[in-house]
C-alpha atoms as a PDB file:
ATOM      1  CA  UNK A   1     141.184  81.885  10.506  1.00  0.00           C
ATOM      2  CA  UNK A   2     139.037  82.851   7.662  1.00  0.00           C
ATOM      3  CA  UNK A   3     137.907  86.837   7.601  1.00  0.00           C
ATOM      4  CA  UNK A   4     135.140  88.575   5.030  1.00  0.00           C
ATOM      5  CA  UNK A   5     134.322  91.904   4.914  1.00  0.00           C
ATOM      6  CA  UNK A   6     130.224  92.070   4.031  1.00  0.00           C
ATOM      7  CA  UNK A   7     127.699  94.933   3.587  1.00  0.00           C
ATOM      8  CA  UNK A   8     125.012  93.223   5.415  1.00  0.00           C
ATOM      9  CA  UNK A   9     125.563  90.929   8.741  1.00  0.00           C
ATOM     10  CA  UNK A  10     121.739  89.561   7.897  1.00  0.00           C
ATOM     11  CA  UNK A  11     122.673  88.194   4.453  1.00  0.00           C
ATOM     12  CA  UNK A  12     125.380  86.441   5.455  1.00  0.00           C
ATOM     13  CA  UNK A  13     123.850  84.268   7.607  1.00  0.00           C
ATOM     14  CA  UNK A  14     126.101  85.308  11.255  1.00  0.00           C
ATOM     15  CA  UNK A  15     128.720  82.986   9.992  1.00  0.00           C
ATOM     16  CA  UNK A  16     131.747  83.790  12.254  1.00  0.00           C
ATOM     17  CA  UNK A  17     134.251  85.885  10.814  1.00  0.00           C
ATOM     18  CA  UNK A  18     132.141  88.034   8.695  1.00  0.00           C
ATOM     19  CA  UNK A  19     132.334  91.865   9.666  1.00  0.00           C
ATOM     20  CA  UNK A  20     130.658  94.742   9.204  1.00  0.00           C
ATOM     21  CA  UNK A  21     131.966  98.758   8.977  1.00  0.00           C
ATOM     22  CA  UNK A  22     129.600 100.912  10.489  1.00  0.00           C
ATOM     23  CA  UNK A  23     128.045 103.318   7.449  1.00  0.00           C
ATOM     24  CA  UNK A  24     129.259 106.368   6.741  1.00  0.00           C
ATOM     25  CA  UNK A  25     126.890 108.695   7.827  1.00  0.00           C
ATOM     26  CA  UNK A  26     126.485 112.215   9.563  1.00  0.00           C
ATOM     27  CA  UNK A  27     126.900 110.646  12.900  1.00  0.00           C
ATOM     28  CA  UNK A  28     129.720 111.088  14.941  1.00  0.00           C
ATOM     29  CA  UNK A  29     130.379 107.212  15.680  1.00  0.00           C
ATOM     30  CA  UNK A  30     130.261 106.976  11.725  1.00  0.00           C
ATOM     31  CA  UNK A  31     133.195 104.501  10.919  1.00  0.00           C
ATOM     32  CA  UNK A  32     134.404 104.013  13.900  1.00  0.00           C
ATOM     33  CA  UNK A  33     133.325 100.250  14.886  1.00  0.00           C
ATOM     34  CA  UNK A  34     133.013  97.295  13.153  1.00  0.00           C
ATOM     35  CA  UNK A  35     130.481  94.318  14.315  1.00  0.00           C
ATOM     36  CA  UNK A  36     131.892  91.080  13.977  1.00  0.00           C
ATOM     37  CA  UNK A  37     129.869  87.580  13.502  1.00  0.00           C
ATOM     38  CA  UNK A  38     130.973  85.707  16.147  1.00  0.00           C
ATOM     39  CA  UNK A  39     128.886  82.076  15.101  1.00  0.00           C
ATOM     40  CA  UNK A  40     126.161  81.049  16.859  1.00  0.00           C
ATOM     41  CA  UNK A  41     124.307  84.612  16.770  1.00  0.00           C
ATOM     42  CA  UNK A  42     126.704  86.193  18.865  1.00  0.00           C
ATOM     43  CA  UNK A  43     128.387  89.882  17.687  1.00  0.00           C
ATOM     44  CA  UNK A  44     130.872  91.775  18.695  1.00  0.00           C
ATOM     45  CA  UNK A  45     132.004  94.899  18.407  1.00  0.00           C
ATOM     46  CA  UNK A  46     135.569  96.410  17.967  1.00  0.00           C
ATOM     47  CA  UNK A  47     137.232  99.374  17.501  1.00  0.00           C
ATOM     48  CA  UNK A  48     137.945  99.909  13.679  1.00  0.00           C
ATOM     49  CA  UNK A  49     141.988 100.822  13.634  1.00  0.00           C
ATOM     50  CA  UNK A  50     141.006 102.752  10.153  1.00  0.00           C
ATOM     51  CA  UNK A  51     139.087 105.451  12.053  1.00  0.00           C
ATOM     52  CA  UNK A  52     142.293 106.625  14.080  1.00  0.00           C
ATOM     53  CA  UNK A  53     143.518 108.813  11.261  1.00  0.00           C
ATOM     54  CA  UNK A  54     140.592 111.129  12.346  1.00  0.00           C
ATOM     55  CA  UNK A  55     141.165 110.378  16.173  1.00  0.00           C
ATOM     56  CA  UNK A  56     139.152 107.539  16.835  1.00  0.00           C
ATOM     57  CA  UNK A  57     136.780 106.855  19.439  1.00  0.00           C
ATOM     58  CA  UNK A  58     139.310 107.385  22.276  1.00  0.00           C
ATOM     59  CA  UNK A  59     140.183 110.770  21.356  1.00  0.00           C
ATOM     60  CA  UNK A  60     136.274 111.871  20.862  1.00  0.00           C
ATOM     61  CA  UNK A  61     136.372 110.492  24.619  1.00  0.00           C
ATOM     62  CA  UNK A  62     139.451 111.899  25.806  1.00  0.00           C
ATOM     63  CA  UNK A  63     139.270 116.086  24.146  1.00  0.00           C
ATOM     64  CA  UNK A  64     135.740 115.682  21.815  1.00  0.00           C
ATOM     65  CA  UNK A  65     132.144 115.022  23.094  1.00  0.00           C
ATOM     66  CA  UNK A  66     132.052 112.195  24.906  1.00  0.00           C
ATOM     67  CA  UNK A  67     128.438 111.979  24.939  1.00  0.00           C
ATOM     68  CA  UNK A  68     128.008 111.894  20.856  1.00  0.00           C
ATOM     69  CA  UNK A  69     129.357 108.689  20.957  1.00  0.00           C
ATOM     70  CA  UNK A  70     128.012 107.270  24.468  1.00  0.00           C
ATOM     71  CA  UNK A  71     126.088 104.244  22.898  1.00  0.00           C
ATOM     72  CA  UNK A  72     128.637 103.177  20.874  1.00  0.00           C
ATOM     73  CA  UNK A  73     131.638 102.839  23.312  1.00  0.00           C
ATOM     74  CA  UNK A  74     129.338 101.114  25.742  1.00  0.00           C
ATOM     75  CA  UNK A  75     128.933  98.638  23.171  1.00  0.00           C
ATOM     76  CA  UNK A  76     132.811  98.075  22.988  1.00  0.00           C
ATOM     77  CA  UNK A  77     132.602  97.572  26.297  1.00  0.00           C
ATOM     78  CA  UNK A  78     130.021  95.513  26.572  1.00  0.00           C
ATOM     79  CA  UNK A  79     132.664  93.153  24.231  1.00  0.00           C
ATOM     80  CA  UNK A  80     135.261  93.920  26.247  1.00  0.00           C
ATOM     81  CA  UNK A  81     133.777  92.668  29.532  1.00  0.00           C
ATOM     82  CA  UNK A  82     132.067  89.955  28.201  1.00  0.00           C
ATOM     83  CA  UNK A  83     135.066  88.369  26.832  1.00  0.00           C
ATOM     84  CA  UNK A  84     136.274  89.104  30.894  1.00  0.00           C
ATOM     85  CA  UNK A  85     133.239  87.627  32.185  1.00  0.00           C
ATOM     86  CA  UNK A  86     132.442  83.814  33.435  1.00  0.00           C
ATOM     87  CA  UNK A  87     129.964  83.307  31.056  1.00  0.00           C
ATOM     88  CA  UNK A  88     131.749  81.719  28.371  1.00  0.00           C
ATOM     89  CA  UNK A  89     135.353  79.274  29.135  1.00  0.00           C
ATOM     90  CA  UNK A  90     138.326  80.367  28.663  1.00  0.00           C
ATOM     91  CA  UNK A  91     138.900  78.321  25.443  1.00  0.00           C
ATOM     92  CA  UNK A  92     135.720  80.601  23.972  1.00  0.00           C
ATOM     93  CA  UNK A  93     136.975  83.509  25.344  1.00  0.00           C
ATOM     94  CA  UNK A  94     140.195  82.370  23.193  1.00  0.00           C
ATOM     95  CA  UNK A  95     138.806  81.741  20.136  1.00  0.00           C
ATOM     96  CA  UNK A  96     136.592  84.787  19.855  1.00  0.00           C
ATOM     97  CA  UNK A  97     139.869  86.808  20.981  1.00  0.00           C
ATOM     98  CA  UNK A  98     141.628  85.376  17.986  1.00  0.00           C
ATOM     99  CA  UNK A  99     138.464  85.867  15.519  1.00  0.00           C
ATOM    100  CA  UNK A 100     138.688  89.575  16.593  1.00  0.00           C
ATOM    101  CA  UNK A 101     142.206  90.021  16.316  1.00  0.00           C
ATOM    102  CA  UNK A 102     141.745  88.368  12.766  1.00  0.00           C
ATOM    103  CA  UNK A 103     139.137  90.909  11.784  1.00  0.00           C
ATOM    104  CA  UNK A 104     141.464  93.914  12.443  1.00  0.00           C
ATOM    105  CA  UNK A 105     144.743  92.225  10.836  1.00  0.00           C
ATOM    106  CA  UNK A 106     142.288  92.478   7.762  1.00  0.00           C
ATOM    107  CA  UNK A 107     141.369  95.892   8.340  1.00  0.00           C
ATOM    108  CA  UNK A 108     144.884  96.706   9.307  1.00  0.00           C
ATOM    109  CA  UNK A 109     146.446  95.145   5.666  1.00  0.00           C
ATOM    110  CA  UNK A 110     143.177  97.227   4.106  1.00  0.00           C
ATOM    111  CA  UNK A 111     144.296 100.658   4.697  1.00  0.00           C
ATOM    112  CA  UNK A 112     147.737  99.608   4.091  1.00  0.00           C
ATOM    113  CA  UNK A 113     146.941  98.407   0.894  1.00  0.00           C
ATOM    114  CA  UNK A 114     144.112 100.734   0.133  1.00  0.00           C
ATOM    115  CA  UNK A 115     141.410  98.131  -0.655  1.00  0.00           C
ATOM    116  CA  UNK A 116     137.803  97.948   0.477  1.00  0.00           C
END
C-alpha cells in the first residue's frame, strides 16, 4: 500500500493514501492529527505518533485541558466509530484499517529517520 505525505489534501485530488499533518500553529491540537485520503472523498483522521514526544493528545486529555482540544479528539473518534459502525462491510472497514496503519508506519520510519 502506497503512502504520500502532501501539503494540501485539495491538490491532490483525495486519492487514498495521501495524508496531511495538521499545521503548526499556536493551537493546542497543532501537530497532533493527521487527515488521511481515504478514496472516494472520504477522510480520516488519526492520531500522529510524532506528537507523543510532547504528550500527545491523550495526555492533554488525561493531566492538560481537555477542552483545548475538544474538536479535535471528537474527530478521532468520529474515525474510530465509524470504522465500528455498519455503515461500511467489513472488507472496507479492512482496507481503510490497513490504509491507516500504512500512514503511521510512514510517519513512524519519519521521525526515526528524521525526514519530512
Amino acid at each position: 500500500m502506497q503512502v504520500k505525505r502532501v501539503d494540501s489534501l485539495v491538490q491532490t485530488g483525495h486519492s487514498a493514501g495521501r495524508y496531511r499533518v495538521s499545521p503548526a500553529s499556536e493551537h493546542p491540537a497543532s501537530g497532533m492529527t493527521v487527515e488521511v485520503a481515504m478514496g472516494g472523498g472520504a477522510f480520516s483522521t488519526i492520531i500522529n505518533p510524532q506528537s507523543f514526544e510532547d504528550g500527545g493528545p491523550e495526555w492533554v486529555m488525561r493531566y492538560g485541558n481537555p477542552n483545548s482540544i475538544r474538536y479535535t479528539v471528537a474527530s478521532l473518534l468520529e474515525t474510530y466509530d465509524y470504522l465500528l459502525s455498519d455503515n461500511i462491510t467489513m472488507k472496507e472497514a479492512t482496507d481503510r484499517l490497513r490504509l491507516l496503519r500504512a500512514v503511521r508506519r510512514d510517519l513512524t520510519k519519519e521521525a526515526r529517520d528524521g525526514t519530512e
